[in-house]
Protein backbone atom coordinates (compact mmCIF):
# COMPACT_ATOMS: atom_id res chain seq x y z
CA UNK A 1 -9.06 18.68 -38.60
CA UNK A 2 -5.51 19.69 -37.17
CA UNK A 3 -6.42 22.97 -36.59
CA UNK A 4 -9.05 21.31 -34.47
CA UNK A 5 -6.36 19.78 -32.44
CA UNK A 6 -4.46 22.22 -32.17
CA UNK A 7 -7.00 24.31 -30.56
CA UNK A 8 -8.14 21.14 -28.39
CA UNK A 9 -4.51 20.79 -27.00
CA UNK A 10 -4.22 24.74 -26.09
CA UNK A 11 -7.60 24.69 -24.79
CA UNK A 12 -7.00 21.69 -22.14
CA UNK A 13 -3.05 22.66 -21.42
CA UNK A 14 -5.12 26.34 -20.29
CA UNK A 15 -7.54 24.50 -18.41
CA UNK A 16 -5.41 22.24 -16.74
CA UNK A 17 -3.04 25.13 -15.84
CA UNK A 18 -5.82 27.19 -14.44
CA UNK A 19 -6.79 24.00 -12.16
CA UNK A 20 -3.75 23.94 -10.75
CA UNK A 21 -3.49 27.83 -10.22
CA UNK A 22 -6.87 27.71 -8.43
CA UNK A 23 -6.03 24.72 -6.19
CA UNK A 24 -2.92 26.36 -5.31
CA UNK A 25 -4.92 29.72 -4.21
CA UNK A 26 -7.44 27.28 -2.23
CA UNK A 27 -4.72 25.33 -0.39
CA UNK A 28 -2.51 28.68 0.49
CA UNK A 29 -5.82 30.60 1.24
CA UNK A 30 -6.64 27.37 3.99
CA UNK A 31 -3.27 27.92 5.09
CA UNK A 32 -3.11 31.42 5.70
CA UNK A 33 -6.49 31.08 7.50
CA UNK A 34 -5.01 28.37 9.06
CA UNK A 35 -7.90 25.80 8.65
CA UNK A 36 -7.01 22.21 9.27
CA UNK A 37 -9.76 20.40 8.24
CA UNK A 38 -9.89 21.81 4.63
CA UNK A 39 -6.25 21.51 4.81
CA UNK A 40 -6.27 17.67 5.44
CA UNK A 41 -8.99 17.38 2.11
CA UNK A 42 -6.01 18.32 0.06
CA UNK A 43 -2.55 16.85 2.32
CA UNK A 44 -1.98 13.27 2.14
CA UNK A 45 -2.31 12.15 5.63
CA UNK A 46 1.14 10.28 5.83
CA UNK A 47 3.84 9.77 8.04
CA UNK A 48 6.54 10.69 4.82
CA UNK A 49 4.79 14.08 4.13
CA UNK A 50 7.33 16.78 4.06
CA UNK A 51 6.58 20.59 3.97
CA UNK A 52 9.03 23.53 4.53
CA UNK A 53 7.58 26.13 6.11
CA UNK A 54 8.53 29.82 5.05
CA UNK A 55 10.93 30.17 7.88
CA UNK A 56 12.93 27.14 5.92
CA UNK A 57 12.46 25.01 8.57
CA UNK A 58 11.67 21.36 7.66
CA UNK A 59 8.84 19.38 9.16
CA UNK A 60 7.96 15.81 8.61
CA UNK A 61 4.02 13.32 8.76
CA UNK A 62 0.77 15.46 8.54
CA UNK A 63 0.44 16.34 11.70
CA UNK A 64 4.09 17.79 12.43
CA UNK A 65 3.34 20.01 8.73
CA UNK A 66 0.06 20.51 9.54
CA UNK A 67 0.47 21.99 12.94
CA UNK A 68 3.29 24.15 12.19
CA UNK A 69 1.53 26.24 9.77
């Protein structure tokens, strides 16, 4: 039965890594492509949204980050 669990906890820490590593190409992929709307289904549409863009510069809200991209 532990080796059960054992297995069970490796097998969801791999899936939930691979989630996140597959979001991540999705949301840099929208980026690069630079498409809002798909953007916006993954960016919480709030004024206190922060993102630094790759030039280091700071932007702050959706729309500022999102625009800037």
């Amino acid at each position: 039965m532990k080796i059960f669990s054992v297995f069970n906890e490796i097998f969801l820490c791999y899936v939930s890594k691979r989630a996140i590593v597959n979001i991540n190409q999705q949301f840099f992929d929208m980026i690069r492509e630079r498409f809002v709307p798909d953007m916006g289904r993954l960016w919480l549409n709030a004024d206190y949204v922060k993102c630094i863009h790759a030039s280091g510069e700071l932007f702050t809200g959706w729309v500022s980050s999102a625009m800037n991209m």
